[in-house]
C-alpha atoms as a PDB file:
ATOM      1  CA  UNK A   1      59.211 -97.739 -52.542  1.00  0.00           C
ATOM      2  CA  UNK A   2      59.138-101.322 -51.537  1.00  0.00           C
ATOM      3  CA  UNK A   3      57.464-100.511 -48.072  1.00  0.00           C
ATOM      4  CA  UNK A   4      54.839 -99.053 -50.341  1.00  0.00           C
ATOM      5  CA  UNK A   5      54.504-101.959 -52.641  1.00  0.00           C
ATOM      6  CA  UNK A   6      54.742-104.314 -49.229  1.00  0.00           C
ATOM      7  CA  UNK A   7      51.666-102.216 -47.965  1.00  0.00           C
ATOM      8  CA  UNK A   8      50.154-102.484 -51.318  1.00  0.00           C
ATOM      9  CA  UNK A   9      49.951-106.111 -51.551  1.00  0.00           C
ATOM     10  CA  UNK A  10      49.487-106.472 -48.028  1.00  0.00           C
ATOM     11  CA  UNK A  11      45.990-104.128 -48.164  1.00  0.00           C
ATOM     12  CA  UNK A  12      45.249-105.575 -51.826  1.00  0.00           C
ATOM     13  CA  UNK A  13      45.329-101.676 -52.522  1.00  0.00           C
ATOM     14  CA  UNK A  14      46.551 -99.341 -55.737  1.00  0.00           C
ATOM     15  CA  UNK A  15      50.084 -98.062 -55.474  1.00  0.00           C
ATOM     16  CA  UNK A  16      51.410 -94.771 -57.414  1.00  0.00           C
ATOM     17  CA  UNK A  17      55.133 -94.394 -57.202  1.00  0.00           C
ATOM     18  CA  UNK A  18      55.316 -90.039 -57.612  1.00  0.00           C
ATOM     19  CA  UNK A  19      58.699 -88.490 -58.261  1.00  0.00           C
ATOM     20  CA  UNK A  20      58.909 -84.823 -57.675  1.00  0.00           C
ATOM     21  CA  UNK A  21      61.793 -83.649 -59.536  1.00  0.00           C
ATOM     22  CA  UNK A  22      63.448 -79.898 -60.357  1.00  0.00           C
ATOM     23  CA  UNK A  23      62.255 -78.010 -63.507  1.00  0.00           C
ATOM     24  CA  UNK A  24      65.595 -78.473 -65.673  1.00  0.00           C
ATOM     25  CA  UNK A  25      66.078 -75.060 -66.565  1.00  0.00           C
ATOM     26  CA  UNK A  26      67.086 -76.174 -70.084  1.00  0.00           C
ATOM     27  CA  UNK A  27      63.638 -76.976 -71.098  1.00  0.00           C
ATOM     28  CA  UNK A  28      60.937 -74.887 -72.359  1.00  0.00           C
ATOM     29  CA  UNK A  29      58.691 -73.533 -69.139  1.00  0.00           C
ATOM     30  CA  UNK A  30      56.200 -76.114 -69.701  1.00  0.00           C
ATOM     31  CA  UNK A  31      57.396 -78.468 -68.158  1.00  0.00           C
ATOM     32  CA  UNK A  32      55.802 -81.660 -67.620  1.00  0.00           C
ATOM     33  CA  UNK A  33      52.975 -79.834 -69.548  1.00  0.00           C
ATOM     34  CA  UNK A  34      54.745 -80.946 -72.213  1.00  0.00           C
ATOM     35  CA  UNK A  35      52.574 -83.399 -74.301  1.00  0.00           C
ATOM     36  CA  UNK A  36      52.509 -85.328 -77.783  1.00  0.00           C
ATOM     37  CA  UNK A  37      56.087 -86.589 -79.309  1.00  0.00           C
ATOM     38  CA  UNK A  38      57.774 -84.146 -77.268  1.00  0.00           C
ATOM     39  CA  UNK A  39      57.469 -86.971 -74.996  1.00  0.00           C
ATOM     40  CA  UNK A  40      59.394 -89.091 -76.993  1.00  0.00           C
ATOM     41  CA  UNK A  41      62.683 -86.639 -76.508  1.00  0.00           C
ATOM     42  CA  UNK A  42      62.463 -86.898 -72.968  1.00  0.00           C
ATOM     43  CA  UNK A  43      64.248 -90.439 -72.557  1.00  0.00           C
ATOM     44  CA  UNK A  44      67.012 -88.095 -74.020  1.00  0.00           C
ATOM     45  CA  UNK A  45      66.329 -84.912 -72.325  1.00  0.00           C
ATOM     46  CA  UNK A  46      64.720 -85.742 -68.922  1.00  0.00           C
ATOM     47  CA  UNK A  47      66.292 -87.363 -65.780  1.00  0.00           C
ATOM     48  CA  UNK A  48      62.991 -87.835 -64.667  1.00  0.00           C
ATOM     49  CA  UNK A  49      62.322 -91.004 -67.427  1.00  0.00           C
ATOM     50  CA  UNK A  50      64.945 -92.316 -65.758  1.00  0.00           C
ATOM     51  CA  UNK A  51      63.950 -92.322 -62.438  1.00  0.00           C
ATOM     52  CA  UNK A  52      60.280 -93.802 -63.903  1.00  0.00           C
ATOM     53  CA  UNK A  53      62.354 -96.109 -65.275  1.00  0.00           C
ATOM     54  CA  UNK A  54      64.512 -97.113 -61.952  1.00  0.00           C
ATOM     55  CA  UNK A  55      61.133 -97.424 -60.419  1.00  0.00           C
ATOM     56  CA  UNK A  56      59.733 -99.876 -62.945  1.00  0.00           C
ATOM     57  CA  UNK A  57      62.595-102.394 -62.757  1.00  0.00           C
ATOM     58  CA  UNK A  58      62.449-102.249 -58.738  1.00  0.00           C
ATOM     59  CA  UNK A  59      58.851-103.092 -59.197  1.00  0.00           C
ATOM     60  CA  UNK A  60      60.082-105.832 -61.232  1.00  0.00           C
ATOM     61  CA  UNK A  61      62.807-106.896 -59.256  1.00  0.00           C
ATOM     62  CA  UNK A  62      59.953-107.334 -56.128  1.00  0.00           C
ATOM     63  CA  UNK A  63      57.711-109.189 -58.337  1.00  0.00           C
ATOM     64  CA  UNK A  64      55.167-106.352 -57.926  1.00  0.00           C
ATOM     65  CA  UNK A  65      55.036-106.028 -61.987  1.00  0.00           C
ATOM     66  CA  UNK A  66      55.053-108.890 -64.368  1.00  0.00           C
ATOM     67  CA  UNK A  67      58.355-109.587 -64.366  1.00  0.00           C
ATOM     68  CA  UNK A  68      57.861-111.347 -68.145  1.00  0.00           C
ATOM     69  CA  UNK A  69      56.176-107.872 -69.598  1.00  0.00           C
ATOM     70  CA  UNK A  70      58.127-106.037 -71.669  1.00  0.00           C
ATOM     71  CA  UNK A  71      60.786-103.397 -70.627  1.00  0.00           C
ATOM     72  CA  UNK A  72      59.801 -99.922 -69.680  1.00  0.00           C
ATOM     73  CA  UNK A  73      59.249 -97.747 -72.718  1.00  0.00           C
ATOM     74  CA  UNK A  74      59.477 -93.747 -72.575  1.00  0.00           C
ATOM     75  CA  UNK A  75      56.983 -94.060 -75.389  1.00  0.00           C
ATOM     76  CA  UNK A  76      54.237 -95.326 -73.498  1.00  0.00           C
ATOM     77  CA  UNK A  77      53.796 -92.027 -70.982  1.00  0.00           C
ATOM     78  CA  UNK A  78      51.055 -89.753 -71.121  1.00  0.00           C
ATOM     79  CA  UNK A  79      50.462 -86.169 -70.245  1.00  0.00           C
ATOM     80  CA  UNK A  80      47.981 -85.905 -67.545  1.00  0.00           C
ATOM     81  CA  UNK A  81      47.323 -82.235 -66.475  1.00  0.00           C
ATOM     82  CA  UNK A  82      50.599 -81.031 -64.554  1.00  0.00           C
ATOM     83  CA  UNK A  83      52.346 -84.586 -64.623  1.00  0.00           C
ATOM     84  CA  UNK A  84      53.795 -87.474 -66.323  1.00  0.00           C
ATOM     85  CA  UNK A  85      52.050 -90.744 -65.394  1.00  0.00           C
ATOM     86  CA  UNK A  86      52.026 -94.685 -66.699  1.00  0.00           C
ATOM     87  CA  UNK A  87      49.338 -96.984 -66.063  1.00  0.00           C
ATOM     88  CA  UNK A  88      50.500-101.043 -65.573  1.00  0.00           C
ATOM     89  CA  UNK A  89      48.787-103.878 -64.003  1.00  0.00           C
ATOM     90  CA  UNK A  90      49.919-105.169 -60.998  1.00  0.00           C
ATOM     91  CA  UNK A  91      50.846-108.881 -61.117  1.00  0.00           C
ATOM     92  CA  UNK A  92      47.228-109.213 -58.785  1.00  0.00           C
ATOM     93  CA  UNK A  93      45.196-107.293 -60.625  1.00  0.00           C
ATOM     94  CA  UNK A  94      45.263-103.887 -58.607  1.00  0.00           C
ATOM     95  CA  UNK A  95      46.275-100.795 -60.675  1.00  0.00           C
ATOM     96  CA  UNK A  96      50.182 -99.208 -60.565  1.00  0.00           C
ATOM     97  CA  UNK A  97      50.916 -95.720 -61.705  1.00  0.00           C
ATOM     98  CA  UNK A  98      54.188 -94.310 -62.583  1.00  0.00           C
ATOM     99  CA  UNK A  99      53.588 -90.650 -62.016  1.00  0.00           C
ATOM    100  CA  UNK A 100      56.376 -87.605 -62.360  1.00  0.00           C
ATOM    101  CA  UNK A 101      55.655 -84.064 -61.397  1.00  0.00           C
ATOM    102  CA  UNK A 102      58.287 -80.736 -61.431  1.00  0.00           C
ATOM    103  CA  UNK A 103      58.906 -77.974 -58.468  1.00  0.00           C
ATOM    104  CA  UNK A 104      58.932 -78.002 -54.749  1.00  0.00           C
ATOM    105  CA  UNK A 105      58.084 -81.688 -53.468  1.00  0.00           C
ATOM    106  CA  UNK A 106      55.102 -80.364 -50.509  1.00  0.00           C
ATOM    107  CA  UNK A 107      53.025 -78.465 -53.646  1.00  0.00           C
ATOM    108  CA  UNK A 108      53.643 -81.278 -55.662  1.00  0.00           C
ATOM    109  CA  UNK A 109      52.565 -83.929 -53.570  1.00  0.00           C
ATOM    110  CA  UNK A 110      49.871 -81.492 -52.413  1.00  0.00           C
ATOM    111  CA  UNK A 111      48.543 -81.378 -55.619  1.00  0.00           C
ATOM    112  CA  UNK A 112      49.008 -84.730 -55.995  1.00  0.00           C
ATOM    113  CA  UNK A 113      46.785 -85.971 -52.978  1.00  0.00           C
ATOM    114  CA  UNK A 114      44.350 -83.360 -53.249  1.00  0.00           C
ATOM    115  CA  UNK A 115      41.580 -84.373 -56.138  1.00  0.00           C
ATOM    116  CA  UNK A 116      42.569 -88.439 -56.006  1.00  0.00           C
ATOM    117  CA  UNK A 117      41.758 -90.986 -53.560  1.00  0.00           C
ATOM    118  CA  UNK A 118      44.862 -91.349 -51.984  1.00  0.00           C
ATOM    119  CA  UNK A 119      44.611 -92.960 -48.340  1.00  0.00           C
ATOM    120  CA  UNK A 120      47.958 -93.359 -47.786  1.00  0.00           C
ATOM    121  CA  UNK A 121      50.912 -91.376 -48.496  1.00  0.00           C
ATOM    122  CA  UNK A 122      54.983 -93.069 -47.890  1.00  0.00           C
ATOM    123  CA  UNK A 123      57.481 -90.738 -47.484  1.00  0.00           C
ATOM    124  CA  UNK A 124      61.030 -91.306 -46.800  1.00  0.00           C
ATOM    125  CA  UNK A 125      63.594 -90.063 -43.903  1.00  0.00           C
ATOM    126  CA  UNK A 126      61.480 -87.599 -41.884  1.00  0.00           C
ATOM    127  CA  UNK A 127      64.748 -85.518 -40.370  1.00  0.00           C
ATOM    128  CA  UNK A 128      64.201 -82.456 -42.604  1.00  0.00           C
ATOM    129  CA  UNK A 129      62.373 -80.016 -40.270  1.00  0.00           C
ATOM    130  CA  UNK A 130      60.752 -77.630 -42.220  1.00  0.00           C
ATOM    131  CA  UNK A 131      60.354 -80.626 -45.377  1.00  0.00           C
ATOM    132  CA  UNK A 132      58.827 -82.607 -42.538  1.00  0.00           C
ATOM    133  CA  UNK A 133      56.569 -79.630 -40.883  1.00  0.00           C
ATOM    134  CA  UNK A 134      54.892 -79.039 -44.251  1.00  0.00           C
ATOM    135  CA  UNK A 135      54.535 -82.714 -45.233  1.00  0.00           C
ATOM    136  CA  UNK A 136      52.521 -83.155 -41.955  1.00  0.00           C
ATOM    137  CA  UNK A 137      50.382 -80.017 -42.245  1.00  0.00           C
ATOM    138  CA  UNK A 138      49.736 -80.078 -45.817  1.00  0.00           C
ATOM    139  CA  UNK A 139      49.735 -83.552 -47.585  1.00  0.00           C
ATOM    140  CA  UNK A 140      46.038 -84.046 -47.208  1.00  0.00           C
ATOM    141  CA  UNK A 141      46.210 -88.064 -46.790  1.00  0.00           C
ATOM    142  CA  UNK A 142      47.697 -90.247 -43.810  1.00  0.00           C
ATOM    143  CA  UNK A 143      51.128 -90.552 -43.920  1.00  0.00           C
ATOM    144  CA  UNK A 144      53.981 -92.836 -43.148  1.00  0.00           C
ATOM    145  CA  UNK A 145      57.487 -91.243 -42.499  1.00  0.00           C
ATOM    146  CA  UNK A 146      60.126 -94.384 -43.180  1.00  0.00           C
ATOM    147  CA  UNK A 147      62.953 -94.158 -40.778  1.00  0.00           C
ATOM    148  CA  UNK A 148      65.189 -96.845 -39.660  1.00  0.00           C
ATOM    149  CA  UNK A 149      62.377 -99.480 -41.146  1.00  0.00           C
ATOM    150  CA  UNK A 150      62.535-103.251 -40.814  1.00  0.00           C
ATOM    151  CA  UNK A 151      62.283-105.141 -44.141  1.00  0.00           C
ATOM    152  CA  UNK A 152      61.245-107.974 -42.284  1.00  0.00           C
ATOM    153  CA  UNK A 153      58.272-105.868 -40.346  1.00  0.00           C
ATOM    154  CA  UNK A 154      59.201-107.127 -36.573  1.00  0.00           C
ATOM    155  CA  UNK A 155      57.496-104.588 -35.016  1.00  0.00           C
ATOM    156  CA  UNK A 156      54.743-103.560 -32.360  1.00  0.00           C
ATOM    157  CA  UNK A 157      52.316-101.067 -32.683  1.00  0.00           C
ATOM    158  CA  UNK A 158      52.009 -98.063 -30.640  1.00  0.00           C
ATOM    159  CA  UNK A 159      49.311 -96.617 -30.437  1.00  0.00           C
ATOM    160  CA  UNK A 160      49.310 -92.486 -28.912  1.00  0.00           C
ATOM    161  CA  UNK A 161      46.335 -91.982 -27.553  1.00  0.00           C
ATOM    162  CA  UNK A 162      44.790 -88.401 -26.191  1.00  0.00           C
ATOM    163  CA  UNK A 163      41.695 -86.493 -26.853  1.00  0.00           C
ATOM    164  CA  UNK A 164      42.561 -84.721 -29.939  1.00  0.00           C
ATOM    165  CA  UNK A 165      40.020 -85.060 -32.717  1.00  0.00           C
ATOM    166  CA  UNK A 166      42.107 -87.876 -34.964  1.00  0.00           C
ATOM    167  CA  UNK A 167      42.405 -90.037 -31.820  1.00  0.00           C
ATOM    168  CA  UNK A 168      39.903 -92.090 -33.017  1.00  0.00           C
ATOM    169  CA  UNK A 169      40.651 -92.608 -36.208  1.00  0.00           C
ATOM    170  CA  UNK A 170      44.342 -93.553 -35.744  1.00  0.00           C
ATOM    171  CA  UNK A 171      43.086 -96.101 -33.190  1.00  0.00           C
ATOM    172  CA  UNK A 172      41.061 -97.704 -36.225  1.00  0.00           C
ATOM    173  CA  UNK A 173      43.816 -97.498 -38.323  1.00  0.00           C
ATOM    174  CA  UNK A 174      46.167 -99.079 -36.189  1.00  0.00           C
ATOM    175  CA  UNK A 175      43.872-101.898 -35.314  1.00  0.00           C
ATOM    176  CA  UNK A 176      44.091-103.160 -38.814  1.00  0.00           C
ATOM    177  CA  UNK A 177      47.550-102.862 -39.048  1.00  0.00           C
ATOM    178  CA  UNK A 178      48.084-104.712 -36.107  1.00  0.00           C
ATOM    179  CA  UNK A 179      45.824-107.762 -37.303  1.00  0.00           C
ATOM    180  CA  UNK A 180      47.468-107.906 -40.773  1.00  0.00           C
ATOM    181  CA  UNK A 181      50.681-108.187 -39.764  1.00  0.00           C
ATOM    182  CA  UNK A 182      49.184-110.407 -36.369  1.00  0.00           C
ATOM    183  CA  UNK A 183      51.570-107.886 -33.419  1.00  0.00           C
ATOM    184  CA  UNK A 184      50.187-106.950 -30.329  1.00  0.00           C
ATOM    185  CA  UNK A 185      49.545-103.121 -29.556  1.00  0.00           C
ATOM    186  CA  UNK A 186      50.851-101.117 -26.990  1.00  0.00           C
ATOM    187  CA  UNK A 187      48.299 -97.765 -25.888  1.00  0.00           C
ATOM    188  CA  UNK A 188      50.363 -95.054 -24.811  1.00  0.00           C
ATOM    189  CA  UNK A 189      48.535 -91.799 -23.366  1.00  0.00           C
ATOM    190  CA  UNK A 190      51.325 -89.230 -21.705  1.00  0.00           C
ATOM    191  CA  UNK A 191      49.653 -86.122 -19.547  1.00  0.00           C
ATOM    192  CA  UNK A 192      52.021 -83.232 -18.949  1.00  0.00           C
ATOM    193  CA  UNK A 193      51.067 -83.205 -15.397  1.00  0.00           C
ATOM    194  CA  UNK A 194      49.912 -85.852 -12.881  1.00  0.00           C
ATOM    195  CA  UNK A 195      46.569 -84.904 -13.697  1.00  0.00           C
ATOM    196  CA  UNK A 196      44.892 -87.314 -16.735  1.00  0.00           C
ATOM    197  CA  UNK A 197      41.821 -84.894 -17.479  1.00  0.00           C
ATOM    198  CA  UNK A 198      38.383 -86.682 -18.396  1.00  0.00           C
ATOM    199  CA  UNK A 199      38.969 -86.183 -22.192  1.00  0.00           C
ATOM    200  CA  UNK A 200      42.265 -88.281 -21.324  1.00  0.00           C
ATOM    201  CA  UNK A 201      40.748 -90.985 -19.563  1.00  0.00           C
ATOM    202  CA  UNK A 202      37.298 -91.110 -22.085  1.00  0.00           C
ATOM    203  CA  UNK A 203      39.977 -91.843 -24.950  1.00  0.00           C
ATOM    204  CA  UNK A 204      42.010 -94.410 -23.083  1.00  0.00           C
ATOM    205  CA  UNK A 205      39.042 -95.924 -22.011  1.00  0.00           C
ATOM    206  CA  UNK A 206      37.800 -96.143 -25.732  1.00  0.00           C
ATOM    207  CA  UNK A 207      40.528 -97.099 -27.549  1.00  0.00           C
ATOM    208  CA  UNK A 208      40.891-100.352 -24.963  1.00  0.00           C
ATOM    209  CA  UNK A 209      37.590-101.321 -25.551  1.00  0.00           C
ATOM    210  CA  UNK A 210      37.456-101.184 -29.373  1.00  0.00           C
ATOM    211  CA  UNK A 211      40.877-102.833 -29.280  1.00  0.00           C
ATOM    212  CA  UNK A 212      39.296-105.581 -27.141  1.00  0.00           C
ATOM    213  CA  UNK A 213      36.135-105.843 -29.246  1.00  0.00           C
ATOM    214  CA  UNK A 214      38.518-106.566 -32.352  1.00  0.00           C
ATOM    215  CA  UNK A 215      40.293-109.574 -29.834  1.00  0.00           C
ATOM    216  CA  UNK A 216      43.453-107.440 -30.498  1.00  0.00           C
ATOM    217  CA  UNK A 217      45.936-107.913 -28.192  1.00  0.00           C
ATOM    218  CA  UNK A 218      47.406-104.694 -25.773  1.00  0.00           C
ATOM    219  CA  UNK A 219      48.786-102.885 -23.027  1.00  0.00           C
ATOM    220  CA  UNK A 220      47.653 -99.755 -22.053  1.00  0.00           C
ATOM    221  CA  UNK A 221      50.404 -97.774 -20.518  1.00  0.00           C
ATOM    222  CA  UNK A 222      49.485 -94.062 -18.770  1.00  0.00           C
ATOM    223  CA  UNK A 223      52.372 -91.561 -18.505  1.00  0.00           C
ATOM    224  CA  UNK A 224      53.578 -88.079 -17.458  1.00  0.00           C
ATOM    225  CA  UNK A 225      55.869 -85.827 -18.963  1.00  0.00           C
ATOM    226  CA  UNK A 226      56.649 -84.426 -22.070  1.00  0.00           C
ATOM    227  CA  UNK A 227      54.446 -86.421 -24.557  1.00  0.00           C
ATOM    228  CA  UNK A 228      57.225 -86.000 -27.778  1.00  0.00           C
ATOM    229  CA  UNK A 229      60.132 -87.500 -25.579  1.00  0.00           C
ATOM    230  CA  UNK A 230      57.618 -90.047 -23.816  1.00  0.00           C
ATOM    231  CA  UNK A 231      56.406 -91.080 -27.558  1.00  0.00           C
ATOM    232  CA  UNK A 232      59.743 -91.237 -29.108  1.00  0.00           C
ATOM    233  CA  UNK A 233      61.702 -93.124 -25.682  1.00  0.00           C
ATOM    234  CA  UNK A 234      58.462 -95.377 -25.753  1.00  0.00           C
ATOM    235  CA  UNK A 235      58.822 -96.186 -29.340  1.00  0.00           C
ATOM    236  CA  UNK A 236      62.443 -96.554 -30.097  1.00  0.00           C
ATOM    237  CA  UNK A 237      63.177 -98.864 -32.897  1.00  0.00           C
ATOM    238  CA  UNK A 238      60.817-101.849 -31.758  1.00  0.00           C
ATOM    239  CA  UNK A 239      58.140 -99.963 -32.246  1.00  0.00           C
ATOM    240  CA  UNK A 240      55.957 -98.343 -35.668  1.00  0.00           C
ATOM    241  CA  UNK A 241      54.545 -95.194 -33.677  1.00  0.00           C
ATOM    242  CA  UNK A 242      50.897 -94.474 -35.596  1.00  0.00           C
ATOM    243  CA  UNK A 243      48.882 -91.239 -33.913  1.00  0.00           C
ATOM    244  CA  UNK A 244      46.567 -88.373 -35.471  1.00  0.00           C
ATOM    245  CA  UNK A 245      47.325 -86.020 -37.343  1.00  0.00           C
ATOM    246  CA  UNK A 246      47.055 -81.816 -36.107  1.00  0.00           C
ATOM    247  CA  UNK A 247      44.259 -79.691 -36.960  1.00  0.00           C
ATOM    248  CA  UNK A 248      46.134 -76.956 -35.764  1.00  0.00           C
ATOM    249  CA  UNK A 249      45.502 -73.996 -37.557  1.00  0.00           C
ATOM    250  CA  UNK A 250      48.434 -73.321 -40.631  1.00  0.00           C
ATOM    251  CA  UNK A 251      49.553 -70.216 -39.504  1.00  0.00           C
ATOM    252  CA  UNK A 252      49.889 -71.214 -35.730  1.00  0.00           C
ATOM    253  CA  UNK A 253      51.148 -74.557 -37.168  1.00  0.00           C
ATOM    254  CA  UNK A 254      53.975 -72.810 -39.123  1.00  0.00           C
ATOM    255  CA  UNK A 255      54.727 -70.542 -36.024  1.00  0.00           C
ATOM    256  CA  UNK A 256      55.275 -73.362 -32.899  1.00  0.00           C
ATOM    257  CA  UNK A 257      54.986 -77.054 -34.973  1.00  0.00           C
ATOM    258  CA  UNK A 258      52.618 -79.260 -34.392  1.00  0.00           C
ATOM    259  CA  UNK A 259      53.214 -82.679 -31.750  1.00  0.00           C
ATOM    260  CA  UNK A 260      52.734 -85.098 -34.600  1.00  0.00           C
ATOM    261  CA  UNK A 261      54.937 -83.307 -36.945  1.00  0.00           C
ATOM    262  CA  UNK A 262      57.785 -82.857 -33.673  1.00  0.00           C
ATOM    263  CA  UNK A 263      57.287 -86.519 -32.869  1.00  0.00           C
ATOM    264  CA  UNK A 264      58.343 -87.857 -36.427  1.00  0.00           C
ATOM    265  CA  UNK A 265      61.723 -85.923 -36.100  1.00  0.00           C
ATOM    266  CA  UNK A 266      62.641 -86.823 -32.984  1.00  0.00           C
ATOM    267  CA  UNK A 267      61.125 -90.260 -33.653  1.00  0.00           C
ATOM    268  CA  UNK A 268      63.913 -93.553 -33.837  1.00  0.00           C
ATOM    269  CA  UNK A 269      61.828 -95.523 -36.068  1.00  0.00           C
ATOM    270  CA  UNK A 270      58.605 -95.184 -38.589  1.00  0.00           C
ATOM    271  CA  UNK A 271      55.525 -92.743 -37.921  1.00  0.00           C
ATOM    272  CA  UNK A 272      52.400 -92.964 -39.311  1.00  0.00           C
ATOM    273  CA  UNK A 273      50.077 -89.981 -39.028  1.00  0.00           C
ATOM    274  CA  UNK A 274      46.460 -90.725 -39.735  1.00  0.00           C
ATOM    275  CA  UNK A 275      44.040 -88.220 -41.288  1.00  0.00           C
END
């Protein structure tokens, strides 16, 4: 959560903090349908005020929300749909939302990304294989899976290029994370063979010249073997690793895994997968 309030502030961008929490079995099945002053039982009844509350004194704690506003108060939540949110203003002026949701965490935060404008979505620890599978395939947003991560942000970028269809776009995306936070970039492109096909050598090309065109400073870096291990060794901890995400189909997806979704376990540091 403060890697997502960093990025927030850094981007000038909205931040929801979701918790995805078990349906206590010791509530009526509603749920978080629950609406009206059953809400005010819940400080009482439901672990999940709690963890709304932890939340809003981090935010605090980082300066993120007025520290001088009053404390949090269970009173305030409203019943949106098939969650719990609260509205506050960030100290800047951008919007914060306190959100809570019940059941498994991938259809929650599926659901979640789905009908809003989300662009990006933080999730922590990425070592959970099949959490970590669906989070890549399904979570319709970018995501960045926190592992090992720096406070203090003294990274490099890499950059894995190839010529899959998100290429492109993680390029872009990468670009302005590497001028925000002023680090050169390192483009990596790994062929299993010592062949580099055109489609290879089309996106290398590209992604050096756009990279140049933004006065971006890089090192383009071409490599065989196999492109997980090459990704991950490249990486290791000095690195935030940033490539597209699979359009694999589900099914197949499910079946073998997907390279993005087998780089970010094997991965020593954070991964950002870009829609």
């Amino acid at each position: 959560m403060q890697i997502g309030s960093a990025v927030a502030n850094a981007f000038s961008a909205d931040l929801s903090v979701v918790y995805v929490g078990d349906r206590p079995k010791d509530l009526l099945s509603g749920g978080v349908k629950l609406a009206g002053n059953a809400l005010l039982n819940w400080e009482i009844n439901h672990p999940g005020v709690d963890v709304l509350r932890w939340a809003y004194r981090r935010l605090q704690d980082w300066n993120f929300i007025d520290p001088s506003l009053e404390q949090f108060d269970p009173t305030n939540l409203v019943a949106d749909a098939d969650r719990i949110r609260v509205i506050l203003p960030h100290v800047h002026g951008e919007k914060i939302s306190l959100i809570f949701r019940e059941g498994d965490p991938v259809d929650q935060l599926r659901k979640e990304t789905e009908d809003r404008d989300y662009i990006l979505t933080i999730v922590g620890g990425g070592s959970r294989k099949r959490l970590t599978r669906h989070l890549a395939q399904f979570v319709d947003t970018s995501i960045l899976f926190v592992k090992n991560f720096d406070p203090d942000w003294n990274y490099k970028v890499l950059l894995c290029v190839d010529d899959s269809p998100a290429t492109k776009r993680a390029v872009i995306f990468g670009s302005r994370v590497a001028q925000h936070f002023k680090t050169p970039v390192d483009l990596l492109t790994v062929s299993k063979t010592q062949r580099f096909g055109k489609g290879y050598r089309g996106a290398a090309h590209w992604a050096r010249r756009y990279l140049d065109r933004q006065n971006i400073a890089c090192e383009q870096h071409l490599k065989t073997g196999d492109p997980v291990t090459v990704f991950t060794d490249f990486a290791g901890t000095e690195h935030i690793l940033i490539m597209g995400k699979s359009k694999m189909n589900p099914l197949k997806a499910f079946i073998k895994g997907t390279k993005p979704a087998k780089t970010v376990l094997k991965a020593h540091g954070p991964v950002i997968l870009v829609k």
